[in-house]
Protein backbone atom coordinates (compact mmCIF):
# COMPACT_ATOMS: atom_id res chain seq x y z
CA UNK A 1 87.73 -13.76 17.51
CA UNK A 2 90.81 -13.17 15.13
CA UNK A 3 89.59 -10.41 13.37
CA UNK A 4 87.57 -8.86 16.33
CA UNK A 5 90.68 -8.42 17.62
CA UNK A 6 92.38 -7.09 14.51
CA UNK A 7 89.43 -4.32 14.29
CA UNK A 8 90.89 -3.69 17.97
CA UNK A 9 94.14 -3.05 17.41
CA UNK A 10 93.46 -1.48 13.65
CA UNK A 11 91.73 1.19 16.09
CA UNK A 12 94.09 1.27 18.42
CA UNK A 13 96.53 2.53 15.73
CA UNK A 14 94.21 4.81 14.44
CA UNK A 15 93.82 6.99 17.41
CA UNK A 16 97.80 6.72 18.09
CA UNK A 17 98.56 7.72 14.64
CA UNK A 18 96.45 10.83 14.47
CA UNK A 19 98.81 11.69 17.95
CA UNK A 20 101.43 11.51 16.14
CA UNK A 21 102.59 8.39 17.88
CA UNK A 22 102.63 4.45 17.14
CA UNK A 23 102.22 1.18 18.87
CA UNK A 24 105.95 0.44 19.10
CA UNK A 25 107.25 3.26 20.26
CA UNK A 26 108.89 4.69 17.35
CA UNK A 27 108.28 8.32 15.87
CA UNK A 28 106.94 8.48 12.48
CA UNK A 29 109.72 8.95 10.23
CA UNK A 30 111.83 6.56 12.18
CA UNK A 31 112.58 2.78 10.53
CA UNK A 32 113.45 -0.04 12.19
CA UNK A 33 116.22 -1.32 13.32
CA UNK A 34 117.92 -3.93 10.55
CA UNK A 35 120.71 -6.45 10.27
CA UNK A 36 122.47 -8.80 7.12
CA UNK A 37 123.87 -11.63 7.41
CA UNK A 38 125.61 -12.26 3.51
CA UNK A 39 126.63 -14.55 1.44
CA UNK A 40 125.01 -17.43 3.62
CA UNK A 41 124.16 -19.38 0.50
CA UNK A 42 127.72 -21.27 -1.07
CA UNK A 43 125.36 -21.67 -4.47
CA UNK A 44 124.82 -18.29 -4.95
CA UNK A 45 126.38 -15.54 -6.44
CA UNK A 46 125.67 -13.46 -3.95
CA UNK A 47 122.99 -13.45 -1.53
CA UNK A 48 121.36 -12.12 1.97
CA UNK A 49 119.57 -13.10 5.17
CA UNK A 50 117.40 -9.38 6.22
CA UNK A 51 115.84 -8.68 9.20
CA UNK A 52 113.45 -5.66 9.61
CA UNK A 53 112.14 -5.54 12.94
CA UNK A 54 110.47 -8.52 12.76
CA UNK A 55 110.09 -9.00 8.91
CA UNK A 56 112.80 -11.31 7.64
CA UNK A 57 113.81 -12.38 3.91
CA UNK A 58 116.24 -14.40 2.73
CA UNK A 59 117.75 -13.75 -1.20
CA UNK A 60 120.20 -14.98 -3.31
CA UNK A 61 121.37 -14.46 -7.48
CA UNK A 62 121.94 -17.05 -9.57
CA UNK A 63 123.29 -16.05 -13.06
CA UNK A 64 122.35 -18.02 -16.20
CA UNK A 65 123.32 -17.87 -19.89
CA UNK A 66 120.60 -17.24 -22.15
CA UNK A 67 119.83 -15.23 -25.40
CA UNK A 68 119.23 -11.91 -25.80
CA UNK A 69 116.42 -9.74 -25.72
CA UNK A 70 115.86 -9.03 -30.14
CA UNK A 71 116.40 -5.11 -29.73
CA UNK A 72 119.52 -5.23 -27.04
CA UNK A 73 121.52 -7.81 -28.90
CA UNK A 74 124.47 -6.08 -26.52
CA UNK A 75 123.03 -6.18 -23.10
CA UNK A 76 122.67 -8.88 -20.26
CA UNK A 77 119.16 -8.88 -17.75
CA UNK A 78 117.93 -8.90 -14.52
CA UNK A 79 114.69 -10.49 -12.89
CA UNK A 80 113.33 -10.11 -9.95
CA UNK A 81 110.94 -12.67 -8.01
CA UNK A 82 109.35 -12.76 -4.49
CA UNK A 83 108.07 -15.79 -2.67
CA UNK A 84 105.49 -15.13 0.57
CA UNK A 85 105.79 -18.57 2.20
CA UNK A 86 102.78 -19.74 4.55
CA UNK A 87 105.37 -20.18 7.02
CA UNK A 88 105.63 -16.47 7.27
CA UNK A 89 102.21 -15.32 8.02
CA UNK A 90 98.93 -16.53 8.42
CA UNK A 91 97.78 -14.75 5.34
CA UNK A 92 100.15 -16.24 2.25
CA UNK A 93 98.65 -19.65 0.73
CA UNK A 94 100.42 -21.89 -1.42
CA UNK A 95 99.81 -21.58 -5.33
CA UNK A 96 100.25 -19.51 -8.18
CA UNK A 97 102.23 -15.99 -7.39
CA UNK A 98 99.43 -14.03 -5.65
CA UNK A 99 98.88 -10.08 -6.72
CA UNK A 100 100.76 -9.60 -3.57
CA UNK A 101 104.05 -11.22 -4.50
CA UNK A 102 104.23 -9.96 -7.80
CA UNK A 103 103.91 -6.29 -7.08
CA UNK A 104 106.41 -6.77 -4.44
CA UNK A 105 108.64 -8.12 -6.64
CA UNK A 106 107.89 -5.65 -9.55
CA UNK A 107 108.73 -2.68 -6.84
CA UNK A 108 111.87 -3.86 -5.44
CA UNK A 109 112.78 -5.12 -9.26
CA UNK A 110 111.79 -1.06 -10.79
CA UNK A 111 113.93 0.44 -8.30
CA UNK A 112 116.69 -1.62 -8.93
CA UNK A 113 116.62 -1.53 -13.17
CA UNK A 114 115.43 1.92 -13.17
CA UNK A 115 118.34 2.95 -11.46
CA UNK A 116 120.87 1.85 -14.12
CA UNK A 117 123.10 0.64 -11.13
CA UNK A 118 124.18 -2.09 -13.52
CA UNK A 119 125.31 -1.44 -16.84
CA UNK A 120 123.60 -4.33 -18.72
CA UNK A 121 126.37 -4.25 -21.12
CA UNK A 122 128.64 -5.94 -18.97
CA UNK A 123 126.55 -8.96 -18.82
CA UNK A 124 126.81 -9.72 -22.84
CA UNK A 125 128.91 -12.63 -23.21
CA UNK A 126 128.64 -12.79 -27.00
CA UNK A 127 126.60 -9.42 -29.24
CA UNK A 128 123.83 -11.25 -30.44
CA UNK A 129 124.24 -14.86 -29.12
CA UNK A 130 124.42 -15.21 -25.45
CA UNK A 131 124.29 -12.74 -21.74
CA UNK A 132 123.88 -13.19 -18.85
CA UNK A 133 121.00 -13.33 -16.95
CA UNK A 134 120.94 -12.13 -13.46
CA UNK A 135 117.78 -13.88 -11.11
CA UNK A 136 117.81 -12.61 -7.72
CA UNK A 137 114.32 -14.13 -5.72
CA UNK A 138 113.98 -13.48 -1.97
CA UNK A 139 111.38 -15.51 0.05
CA UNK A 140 109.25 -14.08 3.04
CA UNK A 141 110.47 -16.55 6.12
CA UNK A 142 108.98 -14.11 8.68
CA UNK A 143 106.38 -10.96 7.98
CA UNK A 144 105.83 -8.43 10.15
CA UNK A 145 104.77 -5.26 7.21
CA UNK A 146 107.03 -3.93 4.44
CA UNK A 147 108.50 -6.60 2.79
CA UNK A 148 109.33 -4.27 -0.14
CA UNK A 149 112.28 -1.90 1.95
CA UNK A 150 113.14 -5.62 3.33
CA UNK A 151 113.17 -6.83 -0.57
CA UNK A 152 115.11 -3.84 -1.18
CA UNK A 153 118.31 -4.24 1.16
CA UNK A 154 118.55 -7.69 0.53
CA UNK A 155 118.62 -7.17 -3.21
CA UNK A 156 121.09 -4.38 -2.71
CA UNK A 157 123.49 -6.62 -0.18
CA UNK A 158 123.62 -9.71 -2.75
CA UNK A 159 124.35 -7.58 -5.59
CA UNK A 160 127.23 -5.52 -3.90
CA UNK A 161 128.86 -9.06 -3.40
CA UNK A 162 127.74 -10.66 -7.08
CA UNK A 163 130.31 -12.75 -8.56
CA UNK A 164 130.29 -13.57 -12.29
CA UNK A 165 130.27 -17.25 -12.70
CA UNK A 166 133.11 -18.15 -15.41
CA UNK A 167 131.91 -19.53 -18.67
CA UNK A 168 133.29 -22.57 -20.46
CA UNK A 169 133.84 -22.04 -24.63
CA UNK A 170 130.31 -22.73 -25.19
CA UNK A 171 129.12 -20.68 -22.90
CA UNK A 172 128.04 -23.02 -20.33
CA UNK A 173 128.57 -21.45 -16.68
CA UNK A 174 131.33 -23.33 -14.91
CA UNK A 175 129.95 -24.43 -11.42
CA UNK A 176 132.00 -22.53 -8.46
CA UNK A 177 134.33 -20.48 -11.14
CA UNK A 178 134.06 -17.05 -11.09
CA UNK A 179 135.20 -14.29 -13.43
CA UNK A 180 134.89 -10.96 -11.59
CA UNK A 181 131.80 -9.10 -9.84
CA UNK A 182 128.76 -7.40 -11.20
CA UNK A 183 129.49 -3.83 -11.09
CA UNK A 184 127.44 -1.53 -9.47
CA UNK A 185 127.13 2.50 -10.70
CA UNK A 186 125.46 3.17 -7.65
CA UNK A 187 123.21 2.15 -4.89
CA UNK A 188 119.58 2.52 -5.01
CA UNK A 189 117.06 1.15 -1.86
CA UNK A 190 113.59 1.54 -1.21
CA UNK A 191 111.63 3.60 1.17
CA UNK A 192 108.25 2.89 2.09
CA UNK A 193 105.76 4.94 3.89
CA UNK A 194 101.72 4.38 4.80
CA UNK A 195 99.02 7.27 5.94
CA UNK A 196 97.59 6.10 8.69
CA UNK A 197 94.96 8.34 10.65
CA UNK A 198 95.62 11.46 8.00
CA UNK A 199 99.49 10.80 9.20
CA UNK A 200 102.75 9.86 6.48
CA UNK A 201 104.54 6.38 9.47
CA UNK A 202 107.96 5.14 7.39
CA UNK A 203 108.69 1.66 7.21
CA UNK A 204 104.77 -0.08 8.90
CA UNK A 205 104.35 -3.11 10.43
CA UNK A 206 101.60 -5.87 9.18
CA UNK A 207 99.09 -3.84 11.51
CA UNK A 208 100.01 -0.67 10.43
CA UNK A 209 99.81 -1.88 7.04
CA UNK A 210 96.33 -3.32 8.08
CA UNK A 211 95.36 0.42 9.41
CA UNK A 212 96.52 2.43 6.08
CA UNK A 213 94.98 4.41 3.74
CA UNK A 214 97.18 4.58 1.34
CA UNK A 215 101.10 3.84 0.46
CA UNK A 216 103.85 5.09 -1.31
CA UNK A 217 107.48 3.81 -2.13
CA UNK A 218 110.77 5.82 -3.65
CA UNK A 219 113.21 4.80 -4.57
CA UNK A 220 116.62 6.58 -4.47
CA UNK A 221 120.36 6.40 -4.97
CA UNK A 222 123.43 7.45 -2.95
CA UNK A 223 124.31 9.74 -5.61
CA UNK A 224 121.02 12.17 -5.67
CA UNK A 225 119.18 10.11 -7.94
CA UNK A 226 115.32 8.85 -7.57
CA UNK A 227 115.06 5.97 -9.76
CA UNK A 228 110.75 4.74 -9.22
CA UNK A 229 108.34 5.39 -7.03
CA UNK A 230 104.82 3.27 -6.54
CA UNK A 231 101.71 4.25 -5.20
CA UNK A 232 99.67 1.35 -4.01
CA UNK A 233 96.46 1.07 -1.95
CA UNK A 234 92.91 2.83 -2.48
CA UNK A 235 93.63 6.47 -0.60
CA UNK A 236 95.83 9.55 -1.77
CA UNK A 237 98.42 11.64 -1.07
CA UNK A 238 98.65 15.48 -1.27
CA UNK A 239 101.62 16.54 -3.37
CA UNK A 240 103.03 17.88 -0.19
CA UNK A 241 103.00 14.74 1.36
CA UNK A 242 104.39 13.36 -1.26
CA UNK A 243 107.17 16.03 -1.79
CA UNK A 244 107.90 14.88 1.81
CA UNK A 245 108.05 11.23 1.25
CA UNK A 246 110.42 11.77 -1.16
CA UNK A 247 112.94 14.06 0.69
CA UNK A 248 112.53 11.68 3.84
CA UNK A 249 113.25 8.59 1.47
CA UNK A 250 116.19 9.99 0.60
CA UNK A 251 117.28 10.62 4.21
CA UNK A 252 116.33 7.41 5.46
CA UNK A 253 117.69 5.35 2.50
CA UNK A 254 121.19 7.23 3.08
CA UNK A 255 121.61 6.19 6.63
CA UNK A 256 120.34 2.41 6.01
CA UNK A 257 123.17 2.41 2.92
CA UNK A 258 125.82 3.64 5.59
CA UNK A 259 124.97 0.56 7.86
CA UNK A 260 125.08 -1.62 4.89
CA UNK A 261 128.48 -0.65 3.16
CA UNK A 262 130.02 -1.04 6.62
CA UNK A 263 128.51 -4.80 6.97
């Protein structure tokens, strides 16, 4: 019955998409509405609660001491990781990270490091011996579609707010000590976009998702830059349509970064 009704509503979007128009009302290059709730987490360094429409994350950083990478003896990390809980949707199992959460997590974490918003330097504690290591993981609590813009802000509001835990003279990380904030260069977000029905929709929903052909993410910065972009799914995209993706990215991505440097 489940899936006779999916084909439904799959449909359903279909016809409304090649009209120009979509289930909930909004037009196609509008995203939903979002809100942040930070630094919810006391043993973070900085973290975020995101809610996209009905998608919802929760993230956090926690910065470690370890050595560094052979040819950056100079420079500190990031990682990214993405958890789709079962308690989310009907579709995430249990288990080893699924193709899913990894190339969620490889998106959000390219747009980020790609960026240079943070200058990896500042995370060496010691040339040669120890850096820092930056983790920020966000978990899927609710999914309703595009969990990589919802990835996105909530990597971008814990990392405005990052504090740099204060190390002891052996480098061990003093537990609720800090020693300044990771500095950001700028401020780079995701946009993501489906073709649904020969139509570009910003920002789908699970169905809408469902419905696609294809899909596309940019990534861009507040100062003019586009740091990644990923094209996932089986379709294509006409290098106008893409050319348009890009300059609507860059529009949407600037108004959701006004909302969020005013939270």
């Amino acid at each position: 019955m489940r899936s006779t009704v999916l084909e439904y509503d799959i449909s359903k979007v279909v016809e409304l998409a090649r009209n120009g128009k979509r289930v909930d009302g909004r037009a196609l290059d509008e995203m939903r509405d979002f809100s942040v709730v930070k630094n919810k987490f006391k043993n973070a360094e900085g973290s975020a609660i995101v809610k996209l429409g009905d998608t919802e994350v929760m993230g956090g950083i926690k910065v470690l001491v370890d050595k560094p990478y052979p040819d950056s003896p100079d420079e500190g990390a990031i990682s990214v990781g993405a958890e789709l809980l079962p308690l989310a949707h009907g579709d995430y199992e249990f288990g080893p990270p699924s193709m899913d959460e990894i190339e969620v997590a490889r998106v959000v974490d390219r747009g980020l490091r790609e960026s240079k918003a943070i200058d990896f330097a500042q995370l060496c504690v010691k040339e040669g011996e120890a850096v820092r290591v930056a983790f920020f993981d966000f978990y899927a609590i609710n999914s309703d579609g595009n969990l990589f813009d919802a990835g996105s802000i909530a990597a971008l509001a814990s990392f405005m707010d990052a504090k740099l835990p204060k190390l002891d003279e052996k480098f061990k990380v003093i537990k609720h000590e800090y020693d300044g904030k990771i500095q950001l260069k700028r401020l780079p977000l995701l946009t993501t976009f489906v073709k649904v029905g020969g139509k570009i929709m910003v920002d789908p929903t699970y169905i809408e998702e469902k419905a696609a052909e294809a899909r596309f993410s940019v990534a861009t910065t507040d100062d003019g830059y586009m740091s990644a972009m990923q094209k996932g799914m089986g379709g294509s995209f006409t290098l106008e349509e893409v050319n348009y993706m890009i300059e609507t990215g860059f529009k949407v991505a600037g108004e959701v970064r006004k909302k969020l440097q005013k939270m």
